[in-house]
C-alpha atoms as a PDB file:
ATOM      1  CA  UNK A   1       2.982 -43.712  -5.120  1.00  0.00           C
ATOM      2  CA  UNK A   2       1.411 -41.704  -2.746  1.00  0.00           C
ATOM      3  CA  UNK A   3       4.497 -39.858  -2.255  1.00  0.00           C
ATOM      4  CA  UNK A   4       5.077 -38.982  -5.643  1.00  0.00           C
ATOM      5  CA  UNK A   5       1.552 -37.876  -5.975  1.00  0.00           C
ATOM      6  CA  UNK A   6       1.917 -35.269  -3.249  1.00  0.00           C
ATOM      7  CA  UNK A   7       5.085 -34.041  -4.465  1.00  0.00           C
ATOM      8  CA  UNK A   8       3.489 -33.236  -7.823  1.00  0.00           C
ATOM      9  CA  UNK A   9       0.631 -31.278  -5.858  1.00  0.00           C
ATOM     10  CA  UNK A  10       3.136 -29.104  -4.507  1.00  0.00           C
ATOM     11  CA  UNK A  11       4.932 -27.953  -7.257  1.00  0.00           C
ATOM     12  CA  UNK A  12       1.606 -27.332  -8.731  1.00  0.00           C
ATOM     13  CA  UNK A  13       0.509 -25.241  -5.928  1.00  0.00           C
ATOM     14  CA  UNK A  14       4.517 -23.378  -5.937  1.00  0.00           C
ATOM     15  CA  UNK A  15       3.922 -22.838  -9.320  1.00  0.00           C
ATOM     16  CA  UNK A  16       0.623 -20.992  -8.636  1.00  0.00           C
ATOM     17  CA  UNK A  17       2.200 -19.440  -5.550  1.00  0.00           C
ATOM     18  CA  UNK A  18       4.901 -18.342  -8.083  1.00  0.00           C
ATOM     19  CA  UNK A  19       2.600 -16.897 -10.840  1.00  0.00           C
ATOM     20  CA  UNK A  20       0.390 -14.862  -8.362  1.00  0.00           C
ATOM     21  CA  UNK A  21       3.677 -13.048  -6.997  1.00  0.00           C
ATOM     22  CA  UNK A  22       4.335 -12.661 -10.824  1.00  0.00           C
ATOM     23  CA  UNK A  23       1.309 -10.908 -11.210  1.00  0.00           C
ATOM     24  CA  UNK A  24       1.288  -8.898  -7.551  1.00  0.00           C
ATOM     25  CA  UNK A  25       4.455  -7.296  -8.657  1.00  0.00           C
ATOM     26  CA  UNK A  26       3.736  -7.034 -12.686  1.00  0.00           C
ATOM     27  CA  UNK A  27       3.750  -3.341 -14.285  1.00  0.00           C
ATOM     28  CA  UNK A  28       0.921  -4.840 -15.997  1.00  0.00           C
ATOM     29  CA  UNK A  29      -1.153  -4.898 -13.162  1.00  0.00           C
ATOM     30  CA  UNK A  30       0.048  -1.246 -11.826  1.00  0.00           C
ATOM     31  CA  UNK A  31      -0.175   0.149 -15.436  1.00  0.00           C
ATOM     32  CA  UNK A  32      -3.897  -1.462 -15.580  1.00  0.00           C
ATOM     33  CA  UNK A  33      -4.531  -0.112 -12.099  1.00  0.00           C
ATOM     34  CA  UNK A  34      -3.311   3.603 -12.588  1.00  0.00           C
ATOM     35  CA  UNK A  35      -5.595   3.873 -16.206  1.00  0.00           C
ATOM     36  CA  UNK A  36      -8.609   2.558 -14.472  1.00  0.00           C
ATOM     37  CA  UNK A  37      -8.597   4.357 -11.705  1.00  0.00           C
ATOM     38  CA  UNK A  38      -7.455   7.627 -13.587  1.00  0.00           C
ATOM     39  CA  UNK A  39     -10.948   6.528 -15.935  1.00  0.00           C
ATOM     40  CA  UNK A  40     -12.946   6.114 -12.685  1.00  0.00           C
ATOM     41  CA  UNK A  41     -11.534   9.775 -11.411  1.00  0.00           C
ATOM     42  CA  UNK A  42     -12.473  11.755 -14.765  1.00  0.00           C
ATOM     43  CA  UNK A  43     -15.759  10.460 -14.782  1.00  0.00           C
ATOM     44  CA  UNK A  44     -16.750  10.828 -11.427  1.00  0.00           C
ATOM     45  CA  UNK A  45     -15.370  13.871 -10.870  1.00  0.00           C
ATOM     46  CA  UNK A  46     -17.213  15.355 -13.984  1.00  0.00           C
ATOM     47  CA  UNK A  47     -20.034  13.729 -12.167  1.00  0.00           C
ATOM     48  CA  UNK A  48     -19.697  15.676  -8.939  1.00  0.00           C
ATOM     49  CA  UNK A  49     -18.078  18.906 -10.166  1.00  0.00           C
ATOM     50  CA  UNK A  50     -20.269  20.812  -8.432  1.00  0.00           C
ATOM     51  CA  UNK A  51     -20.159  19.707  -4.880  1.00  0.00           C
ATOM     52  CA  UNK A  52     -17.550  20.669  -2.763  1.00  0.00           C
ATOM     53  CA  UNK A  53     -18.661  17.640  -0.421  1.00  0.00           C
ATOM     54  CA  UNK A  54     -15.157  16.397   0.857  1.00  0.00           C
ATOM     55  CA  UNK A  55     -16.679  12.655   1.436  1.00  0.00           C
ATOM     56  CA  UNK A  56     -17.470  12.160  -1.580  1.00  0.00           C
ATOM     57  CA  UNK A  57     -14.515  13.810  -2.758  1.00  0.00           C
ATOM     58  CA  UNK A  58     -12.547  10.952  -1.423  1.00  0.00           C
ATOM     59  CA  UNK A  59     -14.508   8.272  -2.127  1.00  0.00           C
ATOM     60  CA  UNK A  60     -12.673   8.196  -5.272  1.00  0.00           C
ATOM     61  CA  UNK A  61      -9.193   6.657  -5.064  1.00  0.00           C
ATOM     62  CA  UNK A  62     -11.614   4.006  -3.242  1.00  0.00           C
ATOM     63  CA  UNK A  63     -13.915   3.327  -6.119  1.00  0.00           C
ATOM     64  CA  UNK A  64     -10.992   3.696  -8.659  1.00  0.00           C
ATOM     65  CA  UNK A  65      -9.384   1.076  -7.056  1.00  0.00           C
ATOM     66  CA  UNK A  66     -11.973  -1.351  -6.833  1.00  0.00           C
ATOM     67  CA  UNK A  67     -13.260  -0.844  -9.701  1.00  0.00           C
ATOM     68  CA  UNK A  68      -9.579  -1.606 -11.562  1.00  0.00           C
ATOM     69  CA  UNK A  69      -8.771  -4.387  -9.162  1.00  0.00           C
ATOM     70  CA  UNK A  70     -12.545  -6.217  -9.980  1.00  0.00           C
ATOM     71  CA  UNK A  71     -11.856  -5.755 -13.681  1.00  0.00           C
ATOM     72  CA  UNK A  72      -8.290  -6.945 -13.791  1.00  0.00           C
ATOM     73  CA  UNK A  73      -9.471  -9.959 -14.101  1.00  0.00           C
ATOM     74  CA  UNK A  74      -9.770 -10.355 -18.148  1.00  0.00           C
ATOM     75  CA  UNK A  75      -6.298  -8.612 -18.366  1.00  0.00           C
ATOM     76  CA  UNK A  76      -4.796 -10.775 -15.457  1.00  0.00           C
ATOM     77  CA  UNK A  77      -5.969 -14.320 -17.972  1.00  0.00           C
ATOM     78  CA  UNK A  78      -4.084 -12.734 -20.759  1.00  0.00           C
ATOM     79  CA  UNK A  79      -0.911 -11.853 -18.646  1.00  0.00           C
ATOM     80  CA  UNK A  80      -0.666 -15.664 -17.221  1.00  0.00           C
ATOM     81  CA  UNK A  81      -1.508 -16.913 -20.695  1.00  0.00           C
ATOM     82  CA  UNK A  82       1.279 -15.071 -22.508  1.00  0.00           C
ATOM     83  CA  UNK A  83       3.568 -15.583 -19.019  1.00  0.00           C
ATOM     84  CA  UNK A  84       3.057 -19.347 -19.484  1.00  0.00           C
ATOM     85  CA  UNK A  85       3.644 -19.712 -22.873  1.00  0.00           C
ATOM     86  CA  UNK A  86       6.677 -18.032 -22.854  1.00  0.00           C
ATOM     87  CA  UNK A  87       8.525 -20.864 -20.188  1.00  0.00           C
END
């Protein structure tokens, strides 16, 4: 019994394994993560269009990407949702 039980865990935890790769790789995710961060750009650069401060220049592919990869959360739900029910 409590070899059967443990084999069950594992596929459980493979099939997570399995679903986050899914995601990793997804053009879901890299579609999500180039609009946000091309979002986060516009606005901040509008923001700062008048300094010519190259730090916080860059600090923008950093905050677009954090920004997108924080709020991917929502869209990564759907994705595993519709993922799912499709096997």
């Amino acid at each position: 019994m409590d070899l059967e039980k443990e084999i069950e865990q594992i596929k459980q935890r493979n099939k997570k394994v399995e679903l986050d790769k899914a995601w990793e790789t997804s053009w879901t995710r890299r579609i999500c993560i180039m609009i946000l961060t091309y979002i986060v750009v516009i606005i901040y650069s509008h923001l700062i269009q008048n300094t010519n401060n190259i730090a916080l220049s860059s600090l923008v592919p950093v905050i677009g990407f954090t920004l997108s990869t924080l709020s991917l959360k929502l869209i990564r739900k759907i994705w595993e949702n519709n993922k799912t029910t499709k096997e």
